[in-house]
Protein backbone atom coordinates (compact mmCIF):
# COMPACT_ATOMS: atom_id res chain seq x y z
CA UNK A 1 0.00 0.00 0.00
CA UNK A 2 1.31 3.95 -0.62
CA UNK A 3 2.32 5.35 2.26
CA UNK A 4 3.00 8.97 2.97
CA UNK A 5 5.30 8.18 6.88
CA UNK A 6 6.87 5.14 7.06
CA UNK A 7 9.04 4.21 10.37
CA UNK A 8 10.75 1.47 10.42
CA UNK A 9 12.45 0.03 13.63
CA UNK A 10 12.71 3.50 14.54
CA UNK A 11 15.70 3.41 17.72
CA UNK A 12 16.79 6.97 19.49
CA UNK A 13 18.62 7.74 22.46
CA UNK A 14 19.51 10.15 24.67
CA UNK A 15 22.69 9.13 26.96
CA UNK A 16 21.31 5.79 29.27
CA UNK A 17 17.92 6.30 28.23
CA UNK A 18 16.38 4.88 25.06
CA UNK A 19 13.26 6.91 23.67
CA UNK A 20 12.77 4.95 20.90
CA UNK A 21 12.88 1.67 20.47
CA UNK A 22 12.86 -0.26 17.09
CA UNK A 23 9.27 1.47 16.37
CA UNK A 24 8.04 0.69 12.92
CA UNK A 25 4.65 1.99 11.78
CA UNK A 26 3.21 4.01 8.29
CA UNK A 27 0.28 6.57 7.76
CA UNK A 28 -1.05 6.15 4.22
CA UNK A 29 -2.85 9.28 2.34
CA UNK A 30 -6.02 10.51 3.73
CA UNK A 31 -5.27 7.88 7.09
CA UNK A 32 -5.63 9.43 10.41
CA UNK A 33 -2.98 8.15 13.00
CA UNK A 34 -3.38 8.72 16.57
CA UNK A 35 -0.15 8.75 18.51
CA UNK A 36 -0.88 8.17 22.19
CA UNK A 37 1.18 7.39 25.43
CA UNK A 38 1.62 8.69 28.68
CA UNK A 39 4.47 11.59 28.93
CA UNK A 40 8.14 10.33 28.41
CA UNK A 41 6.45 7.63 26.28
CA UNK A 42 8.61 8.86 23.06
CA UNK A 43 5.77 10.89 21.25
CA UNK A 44 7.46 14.08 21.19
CA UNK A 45 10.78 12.14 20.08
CA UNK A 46 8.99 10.61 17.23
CA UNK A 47 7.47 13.85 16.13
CA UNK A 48 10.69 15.60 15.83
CA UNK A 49 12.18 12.85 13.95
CA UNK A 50 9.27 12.73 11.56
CA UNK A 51 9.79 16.55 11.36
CA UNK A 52 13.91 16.25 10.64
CA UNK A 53 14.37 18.09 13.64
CA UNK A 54 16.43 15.56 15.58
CA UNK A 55 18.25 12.73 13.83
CA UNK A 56 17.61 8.52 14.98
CA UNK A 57 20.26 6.17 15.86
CA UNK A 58 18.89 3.52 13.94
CA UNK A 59 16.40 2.29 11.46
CA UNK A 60 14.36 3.76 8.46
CA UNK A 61 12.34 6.69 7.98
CA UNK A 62 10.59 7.87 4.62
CA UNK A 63 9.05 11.33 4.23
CA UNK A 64 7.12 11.40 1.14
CA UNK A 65 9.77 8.95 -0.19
CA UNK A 66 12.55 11.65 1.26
CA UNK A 67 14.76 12.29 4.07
CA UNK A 68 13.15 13.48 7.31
CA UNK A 69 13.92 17.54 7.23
CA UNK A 70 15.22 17.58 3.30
CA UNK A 71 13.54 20.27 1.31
CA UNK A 72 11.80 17.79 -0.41
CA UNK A 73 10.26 16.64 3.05
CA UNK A 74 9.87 19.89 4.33
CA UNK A 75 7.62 21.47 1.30
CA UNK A 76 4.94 19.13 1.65
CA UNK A 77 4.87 18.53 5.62
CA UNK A 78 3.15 20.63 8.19
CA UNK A 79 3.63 20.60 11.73
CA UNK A 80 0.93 22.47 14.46
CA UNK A 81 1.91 22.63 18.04
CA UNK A 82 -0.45 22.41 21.22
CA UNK A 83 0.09 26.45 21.76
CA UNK A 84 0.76 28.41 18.90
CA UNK A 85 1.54 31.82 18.92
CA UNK A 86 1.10 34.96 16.39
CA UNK A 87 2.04 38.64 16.59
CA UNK A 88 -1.16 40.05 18.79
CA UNK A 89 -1.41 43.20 17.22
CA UNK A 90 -1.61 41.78 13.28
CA UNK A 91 -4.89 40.68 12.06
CA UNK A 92 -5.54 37.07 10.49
CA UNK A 93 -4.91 38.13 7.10
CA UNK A 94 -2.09 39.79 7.66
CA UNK A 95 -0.43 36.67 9.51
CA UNK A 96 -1.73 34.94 7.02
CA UNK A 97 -0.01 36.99 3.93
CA UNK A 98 3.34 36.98 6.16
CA UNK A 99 3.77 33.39 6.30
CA UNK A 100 2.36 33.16 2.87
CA UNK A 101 5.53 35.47 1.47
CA UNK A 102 7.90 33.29 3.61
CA UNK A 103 6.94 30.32 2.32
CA UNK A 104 7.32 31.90 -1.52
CA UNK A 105 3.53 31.53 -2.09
CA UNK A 106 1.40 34.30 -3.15
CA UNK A 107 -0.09 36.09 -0.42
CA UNK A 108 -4.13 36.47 -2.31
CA UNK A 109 -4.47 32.60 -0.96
CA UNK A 110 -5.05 34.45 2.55
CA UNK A 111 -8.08 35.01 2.41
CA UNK A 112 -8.97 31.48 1.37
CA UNK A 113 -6.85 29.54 3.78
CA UNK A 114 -8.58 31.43 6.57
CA UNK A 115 -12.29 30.64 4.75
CA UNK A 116 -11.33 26.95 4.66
CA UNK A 117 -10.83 27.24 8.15
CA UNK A 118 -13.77 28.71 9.20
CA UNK A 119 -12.35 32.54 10.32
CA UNK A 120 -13.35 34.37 7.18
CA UNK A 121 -15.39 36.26 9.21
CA UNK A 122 -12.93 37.39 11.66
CA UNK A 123 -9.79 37.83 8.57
CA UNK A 124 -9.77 41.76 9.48
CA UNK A 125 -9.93 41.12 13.27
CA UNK A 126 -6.11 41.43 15.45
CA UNK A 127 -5.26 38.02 16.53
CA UNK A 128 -5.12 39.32 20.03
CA UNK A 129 -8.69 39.48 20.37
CA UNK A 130 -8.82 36.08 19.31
CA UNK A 131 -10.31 33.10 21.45
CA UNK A 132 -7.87 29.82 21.54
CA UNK A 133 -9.68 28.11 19.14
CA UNK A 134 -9.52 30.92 16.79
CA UNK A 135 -5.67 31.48 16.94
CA UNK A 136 -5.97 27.03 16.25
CA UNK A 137 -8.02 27.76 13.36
CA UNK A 138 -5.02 30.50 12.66
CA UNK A 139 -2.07 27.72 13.46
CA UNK A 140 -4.23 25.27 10.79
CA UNK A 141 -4.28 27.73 7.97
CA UNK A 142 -0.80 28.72 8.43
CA UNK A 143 -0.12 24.63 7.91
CA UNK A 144 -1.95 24.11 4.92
CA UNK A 145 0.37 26.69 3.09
CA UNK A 146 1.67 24.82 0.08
CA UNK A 147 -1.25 22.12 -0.01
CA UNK A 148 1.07 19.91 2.61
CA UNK A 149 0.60 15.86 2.50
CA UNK A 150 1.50 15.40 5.68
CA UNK A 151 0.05 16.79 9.01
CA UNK A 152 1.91 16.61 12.53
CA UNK A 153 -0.55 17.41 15.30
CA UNK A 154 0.68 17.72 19.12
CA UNK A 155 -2.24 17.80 21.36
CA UNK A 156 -3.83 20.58 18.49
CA UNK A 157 -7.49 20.93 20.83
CA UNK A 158 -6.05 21.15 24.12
CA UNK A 159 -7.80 23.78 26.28
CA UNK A 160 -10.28 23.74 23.31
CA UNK A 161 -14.39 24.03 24.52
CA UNK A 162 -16.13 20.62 23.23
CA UNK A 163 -17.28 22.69 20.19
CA UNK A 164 -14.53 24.08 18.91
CA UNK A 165 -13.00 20.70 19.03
CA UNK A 166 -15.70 18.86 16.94
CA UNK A 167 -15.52 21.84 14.39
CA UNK A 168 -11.39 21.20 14.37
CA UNK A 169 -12.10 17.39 13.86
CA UNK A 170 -14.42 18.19 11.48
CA UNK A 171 -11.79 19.97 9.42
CA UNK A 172 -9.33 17.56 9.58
CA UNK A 173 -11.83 15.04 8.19
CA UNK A 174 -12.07 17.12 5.01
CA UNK A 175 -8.77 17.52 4.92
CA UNK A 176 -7.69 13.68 4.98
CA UNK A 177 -10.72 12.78 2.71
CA UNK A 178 -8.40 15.09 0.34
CA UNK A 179 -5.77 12.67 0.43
CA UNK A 180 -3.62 14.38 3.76
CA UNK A 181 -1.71 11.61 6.02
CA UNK A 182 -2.47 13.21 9.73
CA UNK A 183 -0.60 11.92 12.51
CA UNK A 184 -2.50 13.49 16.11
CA UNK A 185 -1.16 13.31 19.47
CA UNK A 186 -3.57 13.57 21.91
CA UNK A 187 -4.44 13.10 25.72
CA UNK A 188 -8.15 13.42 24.96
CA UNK A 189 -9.22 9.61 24.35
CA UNK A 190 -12.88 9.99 23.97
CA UNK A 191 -12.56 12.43 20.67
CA UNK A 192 -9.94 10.53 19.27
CA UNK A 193 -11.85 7.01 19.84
CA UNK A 194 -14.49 8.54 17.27
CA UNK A 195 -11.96 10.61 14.59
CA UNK A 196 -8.96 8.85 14.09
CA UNK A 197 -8.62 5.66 11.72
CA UNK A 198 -5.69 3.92 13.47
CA UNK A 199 -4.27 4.10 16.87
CA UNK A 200 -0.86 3.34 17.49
CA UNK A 201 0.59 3.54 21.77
CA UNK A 202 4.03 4.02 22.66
CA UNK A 203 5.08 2.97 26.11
CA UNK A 204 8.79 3.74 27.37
CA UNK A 205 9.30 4.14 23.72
CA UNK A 206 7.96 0.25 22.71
CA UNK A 207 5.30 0.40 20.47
CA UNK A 208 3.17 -1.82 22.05
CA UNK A 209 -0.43 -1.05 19.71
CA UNK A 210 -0.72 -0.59 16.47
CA UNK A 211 -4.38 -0.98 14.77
CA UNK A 212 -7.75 0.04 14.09
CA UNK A 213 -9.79 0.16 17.43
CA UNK A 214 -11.75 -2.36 16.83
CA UNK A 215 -9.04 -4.54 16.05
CA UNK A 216 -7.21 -3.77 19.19
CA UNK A 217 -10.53 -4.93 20.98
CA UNK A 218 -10.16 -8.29 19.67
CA UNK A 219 -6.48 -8.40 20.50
CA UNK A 220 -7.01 -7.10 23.93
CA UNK A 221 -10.11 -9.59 24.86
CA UNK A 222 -11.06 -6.84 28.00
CA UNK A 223 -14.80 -7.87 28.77
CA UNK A 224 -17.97 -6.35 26.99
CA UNK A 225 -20.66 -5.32 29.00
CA UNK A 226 -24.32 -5.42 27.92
CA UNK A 227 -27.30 -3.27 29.71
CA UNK A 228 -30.17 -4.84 29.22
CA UNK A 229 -33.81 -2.57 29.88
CA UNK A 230 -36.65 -4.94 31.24
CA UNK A 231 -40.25 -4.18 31.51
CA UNK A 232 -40.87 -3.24 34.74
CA UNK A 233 -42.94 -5.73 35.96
CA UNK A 234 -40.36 -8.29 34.26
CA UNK A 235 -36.76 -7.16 36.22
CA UNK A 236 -36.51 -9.46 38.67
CA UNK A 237 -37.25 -12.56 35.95
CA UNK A 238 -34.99 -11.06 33.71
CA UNK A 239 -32.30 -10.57 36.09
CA UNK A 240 -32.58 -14.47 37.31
CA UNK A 241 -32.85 -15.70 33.87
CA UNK A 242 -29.57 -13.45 32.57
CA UNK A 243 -27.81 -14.24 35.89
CA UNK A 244 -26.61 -10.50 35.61
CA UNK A 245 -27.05 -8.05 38.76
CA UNK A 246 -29.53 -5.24 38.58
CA UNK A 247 -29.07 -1.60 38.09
CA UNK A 248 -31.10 1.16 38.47
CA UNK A 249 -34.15 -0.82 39.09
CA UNK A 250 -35.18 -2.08 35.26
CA UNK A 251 -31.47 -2.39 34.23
CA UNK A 252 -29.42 -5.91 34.35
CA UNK A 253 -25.73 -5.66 33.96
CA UNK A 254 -24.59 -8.65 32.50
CA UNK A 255 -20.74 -8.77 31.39
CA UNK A 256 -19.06 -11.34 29.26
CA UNK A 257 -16.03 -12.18 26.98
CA UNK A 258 -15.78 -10.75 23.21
CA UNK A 259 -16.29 -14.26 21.92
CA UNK A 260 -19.23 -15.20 23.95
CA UNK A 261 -21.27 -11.68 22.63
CA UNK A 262 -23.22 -13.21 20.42
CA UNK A 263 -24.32 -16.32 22.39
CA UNK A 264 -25.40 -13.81 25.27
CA UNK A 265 -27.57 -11.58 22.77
CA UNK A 266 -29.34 -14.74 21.81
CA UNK A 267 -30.06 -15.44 25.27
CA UNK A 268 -31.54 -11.88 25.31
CA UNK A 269 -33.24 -11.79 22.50
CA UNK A 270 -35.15 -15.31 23.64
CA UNK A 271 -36.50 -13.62 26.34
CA UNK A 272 -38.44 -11.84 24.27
CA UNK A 273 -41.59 -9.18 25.57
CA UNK A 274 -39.83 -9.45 28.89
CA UNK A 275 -37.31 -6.93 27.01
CA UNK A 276 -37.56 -3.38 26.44
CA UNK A 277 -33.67 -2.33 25.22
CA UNK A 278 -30.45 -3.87 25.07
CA UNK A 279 -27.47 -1.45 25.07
CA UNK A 280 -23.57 -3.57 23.95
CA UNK A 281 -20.83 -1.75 25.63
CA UNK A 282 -17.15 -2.60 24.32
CA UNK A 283 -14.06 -1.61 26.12
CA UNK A 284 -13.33 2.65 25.26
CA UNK A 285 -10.21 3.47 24.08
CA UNK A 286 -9.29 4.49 27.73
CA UNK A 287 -9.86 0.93 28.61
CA UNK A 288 -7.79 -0.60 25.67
CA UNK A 289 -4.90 2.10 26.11
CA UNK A 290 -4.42 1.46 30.22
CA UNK A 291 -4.41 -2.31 28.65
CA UNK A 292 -1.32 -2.41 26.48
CA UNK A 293 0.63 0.59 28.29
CA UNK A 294 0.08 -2.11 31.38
CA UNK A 295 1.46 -4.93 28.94
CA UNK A 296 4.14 -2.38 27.58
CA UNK A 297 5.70 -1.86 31.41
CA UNK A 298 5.20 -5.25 32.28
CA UNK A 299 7.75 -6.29 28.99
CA UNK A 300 9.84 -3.80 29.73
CA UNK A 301 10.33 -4.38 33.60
CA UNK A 302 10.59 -8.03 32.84
């Protein structure tokens, strides 16, 4: 398959301590990545080697079939920090136009780049008078200069409100349905559960997950939990005949394996009338990413 990042057994460190070790992973065109692990996982390391801003000690890394940090790399990647900062006092079009002439492209894309980003409306405002997920929508217009392929976001919606952060996600979905490869870091597991394609976790710098979510349920086997709604009258029945312990007065918990799912939802759905709703839980990405970060210590302490 084409792919726009590829790592390959990826190995960096720094004195005693190794950041990196023999990670190996790709992003493909229009692919969203999430990068996750707790701090001092290797995130940040792996960023700035994707970026050419730090070299590796080992392995293979492809940029757009180019050198981390060559020209050729650096035209067509983009990189947007967790803060990003702007000159107060200039307006969004004129940051826009600035970065525009320093990147040799012709400033009269301003006012589009800031349009595609939702701030037309605010283009003659000064940045300083900006909320943080306006001077975001700012950082994300300066990175699409020169129609980039690649996207490297660090934490990009932290201390964003919950709807400026669906509006961001929804941007980078149009953007990756264009063809971008986005790699996201991100603490915020819930929003990146629904908006990312692939999830790959560092821990102590082992890769210790990389897959689609729902793969990585199957690989991590955690237990699915079902809440099933009786009729009223029918809770106690349904709670014997489930064996499951009840909640809320009409609701039975019942919790079972991944592979035994379907045999339980048969035994719910024989019970008929007695049953109002059935609601199948799987393991969150929280869950899943406590799971192999757990597994990832436990390998290396061993």
């Amino acid at each position: 398959m084409m792919t726009t990042l590829t790592l390959s057994k990826v190995t960096k460190t720094f004195g005693t301590n190794r950041a990196l070790d023999a990670v190996s992973f790709s992003v493909a065109p229009g692919e969203r990545v999430a990068l996750l692990g707790h701090n001092g996982a290797g995130k940040s390391t792996l960023m700035k080697i994707v970026l050419g801003l730090i070299p590796f000690d080992d392995g293979a890394v492809s940029v757009l079939d180019a050198a981390p940090g060559s020209h050729a790399a650096r035209r067509k990647v983009a990189y947007l920090p967790e803060n990003v900062a702007f000159h107060p006092s200039l307006t969004g079009l004129e940051q826009l136009r600035y970065y525009l002439r320093l990147r040799g492209e012709n400033p009269a894309q301003a006012p589009a780049l800031l349009d595609k980003v939702g701030l037309a409306h605010a283009a003659q405002r000064r940045i300083g008078t900006y909320s943080k997920g306006m001077r975001q929508r700012v950082g994300l217009a300066q990175a699409l200069i020169g129609n980039p392929r690649l996207l490297v976001l660090d934490e990009p919606t932290s201390g964003l409100d919950p709807v400026s952060r669906r509006e961001f996600y929804a941007m980078l979905d149009v953007l990756a349905a264009e063809g971008a490869a986005i790699l996201l870091s991100s603490h915020a597991l819930t929003e990146v559960e629904a908006r990312t394609d692939r999830i790959v976790i560092l821990s102590g710098g082992v890769m210790v997950a990389n897959d689609t979510l729902a793969a990585l349920r199957r690989q991590a086997a955690l237990p699915i939990h079902l809440q099933v709604t009786a009729r009223p009258e029918q809770a106690d029945a349904v709670a014997r005949e489930l064996d499951g312990a009840r909640m809320n007065g009409i609701v039975v918990d019942l919790t079972c394996a991944h592979d035994q799912k379907l045999a339980r939802l048969g035994q719910i759905a024989a019970l008929g009338a007695m049953i109002d709703d059935v609601e199948v839980i799987p393991p969150s990405l929280e869950d899943l990413y406590s799971h192999f970060s757990r597994m990832g210590e436990q390998g290396t302490n061993s």
